[in-house]
Protein backbone atom coordinates (compact mmCIF):
# COMPACT_ATOMS: atom_id res chain seq x y z
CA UNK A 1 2.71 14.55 3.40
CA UNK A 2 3.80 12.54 0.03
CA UNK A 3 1.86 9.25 -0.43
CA UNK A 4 2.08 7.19 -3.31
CA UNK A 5 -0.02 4.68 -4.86
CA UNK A 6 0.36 1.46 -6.26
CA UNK A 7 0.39 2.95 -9.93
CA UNK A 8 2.68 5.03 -8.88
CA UNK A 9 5.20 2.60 -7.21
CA UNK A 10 5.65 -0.02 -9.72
CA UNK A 11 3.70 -1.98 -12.34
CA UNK A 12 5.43 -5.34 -11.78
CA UNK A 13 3.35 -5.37 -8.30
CA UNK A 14 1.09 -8.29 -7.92
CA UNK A 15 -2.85 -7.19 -7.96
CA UNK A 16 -4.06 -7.04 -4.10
CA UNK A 17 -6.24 -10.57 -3.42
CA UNK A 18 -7.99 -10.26 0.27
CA UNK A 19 -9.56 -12.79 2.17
CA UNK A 20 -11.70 -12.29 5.67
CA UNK A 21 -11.08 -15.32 7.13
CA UNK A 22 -13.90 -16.64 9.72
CA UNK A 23 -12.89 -18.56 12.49
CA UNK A 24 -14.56 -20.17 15.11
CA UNK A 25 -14.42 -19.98 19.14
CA UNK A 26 -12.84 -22.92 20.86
CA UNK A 27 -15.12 -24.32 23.56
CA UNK A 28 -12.83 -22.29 25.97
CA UNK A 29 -13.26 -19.35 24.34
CA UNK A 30 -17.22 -20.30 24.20
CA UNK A 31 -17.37 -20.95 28.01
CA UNK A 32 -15.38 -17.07 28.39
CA UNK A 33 -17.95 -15.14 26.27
CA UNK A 34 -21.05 -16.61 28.08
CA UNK A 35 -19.36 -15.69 31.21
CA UNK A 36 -18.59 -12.01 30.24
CA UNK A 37 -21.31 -11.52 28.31
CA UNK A 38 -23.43 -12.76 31.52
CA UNK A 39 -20.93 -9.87 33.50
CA UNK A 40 -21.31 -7.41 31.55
CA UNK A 41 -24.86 -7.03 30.88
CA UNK A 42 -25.50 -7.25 35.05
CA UNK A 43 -23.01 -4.50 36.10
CA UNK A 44 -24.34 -1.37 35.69
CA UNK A 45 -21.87 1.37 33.84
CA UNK A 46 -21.91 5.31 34.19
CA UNK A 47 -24.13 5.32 30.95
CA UNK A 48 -25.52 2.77 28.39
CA UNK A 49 -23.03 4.02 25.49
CA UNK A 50 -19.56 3.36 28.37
CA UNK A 51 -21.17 -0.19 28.91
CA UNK A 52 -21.64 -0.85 25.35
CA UNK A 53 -18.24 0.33 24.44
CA UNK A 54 -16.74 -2.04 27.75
CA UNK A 55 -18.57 -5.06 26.34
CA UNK A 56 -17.45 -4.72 22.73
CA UNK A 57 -13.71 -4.33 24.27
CA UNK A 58 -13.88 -7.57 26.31
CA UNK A 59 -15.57 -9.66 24.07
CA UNK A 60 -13.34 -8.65 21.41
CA UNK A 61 -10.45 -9.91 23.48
CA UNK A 62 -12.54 -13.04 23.95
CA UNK A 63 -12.69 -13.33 20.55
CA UNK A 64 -8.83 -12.52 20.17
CA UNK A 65 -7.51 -15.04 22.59
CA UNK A 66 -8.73 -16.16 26.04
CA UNK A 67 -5.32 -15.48 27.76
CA UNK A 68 -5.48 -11.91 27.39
CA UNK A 69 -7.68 -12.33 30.68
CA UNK A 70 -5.67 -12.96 34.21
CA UNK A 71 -6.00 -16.27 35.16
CA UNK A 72 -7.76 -18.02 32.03
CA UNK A 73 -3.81 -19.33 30.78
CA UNK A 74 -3.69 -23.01 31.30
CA UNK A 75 0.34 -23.36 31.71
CA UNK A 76 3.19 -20.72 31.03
CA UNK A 77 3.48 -19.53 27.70
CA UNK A 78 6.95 -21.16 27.13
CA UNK A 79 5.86 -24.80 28.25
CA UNK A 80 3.19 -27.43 26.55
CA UNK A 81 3.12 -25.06 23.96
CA UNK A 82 0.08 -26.41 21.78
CA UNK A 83 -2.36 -25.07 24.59
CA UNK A 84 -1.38 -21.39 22.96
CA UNK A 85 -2.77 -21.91 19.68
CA UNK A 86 -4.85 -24.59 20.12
CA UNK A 87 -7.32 -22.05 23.30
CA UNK A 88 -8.28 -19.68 20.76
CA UNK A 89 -9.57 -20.28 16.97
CA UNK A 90 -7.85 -17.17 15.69
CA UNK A 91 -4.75 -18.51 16.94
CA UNK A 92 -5.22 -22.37 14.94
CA UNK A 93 -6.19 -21.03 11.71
CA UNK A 94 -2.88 -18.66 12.26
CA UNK A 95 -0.65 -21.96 13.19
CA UNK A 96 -2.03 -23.55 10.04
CA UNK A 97 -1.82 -20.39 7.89
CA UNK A 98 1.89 -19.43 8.73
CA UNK A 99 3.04 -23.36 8.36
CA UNK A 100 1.54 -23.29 4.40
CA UNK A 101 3.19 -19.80 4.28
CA UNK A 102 6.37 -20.69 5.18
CA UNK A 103 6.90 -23.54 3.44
CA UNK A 104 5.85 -21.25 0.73
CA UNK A 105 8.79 -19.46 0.90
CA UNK A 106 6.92 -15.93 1.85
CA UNK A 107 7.44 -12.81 4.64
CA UNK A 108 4.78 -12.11 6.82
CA UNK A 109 3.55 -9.07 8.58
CA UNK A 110 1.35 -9.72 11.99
CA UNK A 111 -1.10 -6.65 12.84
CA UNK A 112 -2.88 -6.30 16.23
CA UNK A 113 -4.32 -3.69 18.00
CA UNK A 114 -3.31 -5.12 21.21
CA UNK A 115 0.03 -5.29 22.57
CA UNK A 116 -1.01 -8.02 24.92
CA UNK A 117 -1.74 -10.40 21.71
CA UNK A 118 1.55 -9.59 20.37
CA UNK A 119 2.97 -10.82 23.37
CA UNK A 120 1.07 -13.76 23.18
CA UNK A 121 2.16 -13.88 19.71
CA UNK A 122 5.89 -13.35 20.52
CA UNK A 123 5.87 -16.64 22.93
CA UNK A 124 4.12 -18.55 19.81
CA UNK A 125 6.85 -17.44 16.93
CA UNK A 126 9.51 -18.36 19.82
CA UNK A 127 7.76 -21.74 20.37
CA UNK A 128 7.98 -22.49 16.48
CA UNK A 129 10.93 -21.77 15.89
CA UNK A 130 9.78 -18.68 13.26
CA UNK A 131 12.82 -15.79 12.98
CA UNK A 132 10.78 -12.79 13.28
CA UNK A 133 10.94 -8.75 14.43
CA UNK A 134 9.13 -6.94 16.55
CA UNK A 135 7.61 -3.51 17.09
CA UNK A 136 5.15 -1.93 18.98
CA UNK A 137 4.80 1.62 20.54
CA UNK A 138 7.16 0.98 23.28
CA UNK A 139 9.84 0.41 21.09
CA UNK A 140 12.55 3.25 20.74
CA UNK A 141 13.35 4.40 18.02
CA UNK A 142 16.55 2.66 16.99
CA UNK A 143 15.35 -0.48 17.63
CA UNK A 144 12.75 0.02 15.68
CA UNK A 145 15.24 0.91 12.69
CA UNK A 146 17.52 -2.37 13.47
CA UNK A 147 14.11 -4.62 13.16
CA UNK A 148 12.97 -3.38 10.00
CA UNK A 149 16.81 -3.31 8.42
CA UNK A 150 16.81 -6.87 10.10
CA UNK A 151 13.46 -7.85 8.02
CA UNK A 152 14.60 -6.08 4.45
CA UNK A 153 17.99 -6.95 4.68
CA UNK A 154 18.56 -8.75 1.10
CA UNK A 155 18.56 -12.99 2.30
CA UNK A 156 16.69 -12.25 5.79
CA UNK A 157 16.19 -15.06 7.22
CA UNK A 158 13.25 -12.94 9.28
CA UNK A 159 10.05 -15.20 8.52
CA UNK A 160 7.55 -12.64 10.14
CA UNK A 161 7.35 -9.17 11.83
CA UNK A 162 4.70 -8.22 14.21
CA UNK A 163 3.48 -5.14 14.72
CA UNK A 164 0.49 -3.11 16.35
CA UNK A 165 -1.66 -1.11 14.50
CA UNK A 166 -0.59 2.14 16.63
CA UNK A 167 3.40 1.44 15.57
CA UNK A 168 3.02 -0.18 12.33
CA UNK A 169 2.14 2.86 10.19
CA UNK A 170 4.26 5.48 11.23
CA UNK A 171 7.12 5.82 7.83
CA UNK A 172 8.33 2.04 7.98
CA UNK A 173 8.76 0.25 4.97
CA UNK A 174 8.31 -3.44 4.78
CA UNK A 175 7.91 -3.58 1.23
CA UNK A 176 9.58 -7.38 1.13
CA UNK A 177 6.44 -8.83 2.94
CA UNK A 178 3.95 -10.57 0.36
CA UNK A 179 1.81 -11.46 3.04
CA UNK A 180 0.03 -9.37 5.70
CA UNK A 181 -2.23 -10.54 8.25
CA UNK A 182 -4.44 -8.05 10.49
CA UNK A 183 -5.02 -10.75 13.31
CA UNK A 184 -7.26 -7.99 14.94
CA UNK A 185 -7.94 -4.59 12.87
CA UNK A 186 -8.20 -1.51 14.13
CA UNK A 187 -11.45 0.31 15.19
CA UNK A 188 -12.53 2.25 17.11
CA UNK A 189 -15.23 1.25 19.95
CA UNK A 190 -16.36 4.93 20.47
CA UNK A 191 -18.17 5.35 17.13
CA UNK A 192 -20.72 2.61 17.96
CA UNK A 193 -24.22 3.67 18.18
C-alpha cells in the first residue's frame, strides 16, 4: 500500500485548522433521550457489555437526529422542510455552517457513519437547493466513479458530497474539497469498557 503525506503531496497546501464543534439537543431530541435512556436501562440484555454497547448505539442516533427512529418524523422529508434541520441541533449548526460555506465559495465533504443520516441528509441538500454527490456502500462501482469525476470536474458546480465513513476511504480522491465535515465519526461501540 503507497500512502503519502502532506509533505509529500505539496507545500502550497494550507496547514490543517480543526474545530469540534458542540451542539446542543433540541427539546425533541431532549424528550427522545430521556425516553430511551429510561428503555434502555429497564430491558434487560444477554450481558451488561451487549446493553451498554445497545445504549451507546441509540443514543448516539438520538444525538444524530431524532428521525432516524420510526415514527419520531413530524411531516415527510420533502414537505415543511425547516422541521429537518430545525429537530436535531447537529442538523442547525450544519444549515448555518454550509450557508457561510457556500457563500464562501468552498466544496464540502459530509461524513457519517450512518447511511440512514445520509438519507436524511440527501432530502436536506435537495430541500436547499445544494448540487451535491453521493456515495455510500451500496453504490456500484461506476457510479461511484461518475460522482467523484462529477465533484473534481474543473468548474463543478457540485457544492457538497456525502459520504459514509465505510465508502468514503476506499482510493477516492476528493482533493478539491477545502472543507470536510464528520457529522458523526466513526467508532467503534465494541471497545467500550
Amino acid at each position: 500500500m503507497l500512502r503519502r503525506t502532506r509533505r509529500d503531496a505539496s507545500d502550497a497546501l494550507a496547514p490543517v485548522m480543526e474545530a469540534k464543534v458542540v451542539c446542543g439537543l433540541t427539546p425533541m431530541q431532549q424528550v427522545l433521550y430521556r425516553v430511551v435512556s429510561a428503555a434502555l436501562s429497564r430491558q434487560g440484555g444477554a450481558t451488561e457489555r451487549v446493553g451498554r454497547m445497545q445504549t451507546v448505539l441509540q443514543l448516539r442516533k438520538v444525538t444524530n437526529h431524532p428521525y432516524l427512529f420510526e415514527g419520531a418524523q413530524l411531516a415527510p422529508p420533502r414537505q415543511h422542510g425547516p422541521h429537518l434541520w430545525e429537530s436535531a441541533g447537529k442538523m442547525m449548526m450544519l444549515d448555518k455552517l454550509l450557508m457561510r460555506l457556500k457563500e464562501q465559495g468552498s466544496r464540502v465533504l459530509i461524513f457519517s457513519q450512518m447511511t440512514r443520516m445520509l438519507d436524511i441528509l440527501d432530502d436536506y441538500m435537495v430541500l436547499k437547493g445544494y448540487p451535491y454527490c453521493r456515495i455510500d456502500g451500496n453504490t456500484k462501482g461506476q457510479l461511484r466513479d461518475d460522482a467523484v469525476d462529477a465533484f473534481n470536474v474543473p468548474g463543478s458546480e457540485k457544492f457538497c458530497f456525502l459520504l459514509s465513513t465505510r465508502a468514503g476511504g476506499l482510493g477516492i480522491n476528493l482533493a478539491t474539497a477545502d472543507v470536510v465535515i464528520l457529522y458523526d465519526s466513526d467508532n467503534n461501540p465494541q471497545v467500550c469498557s
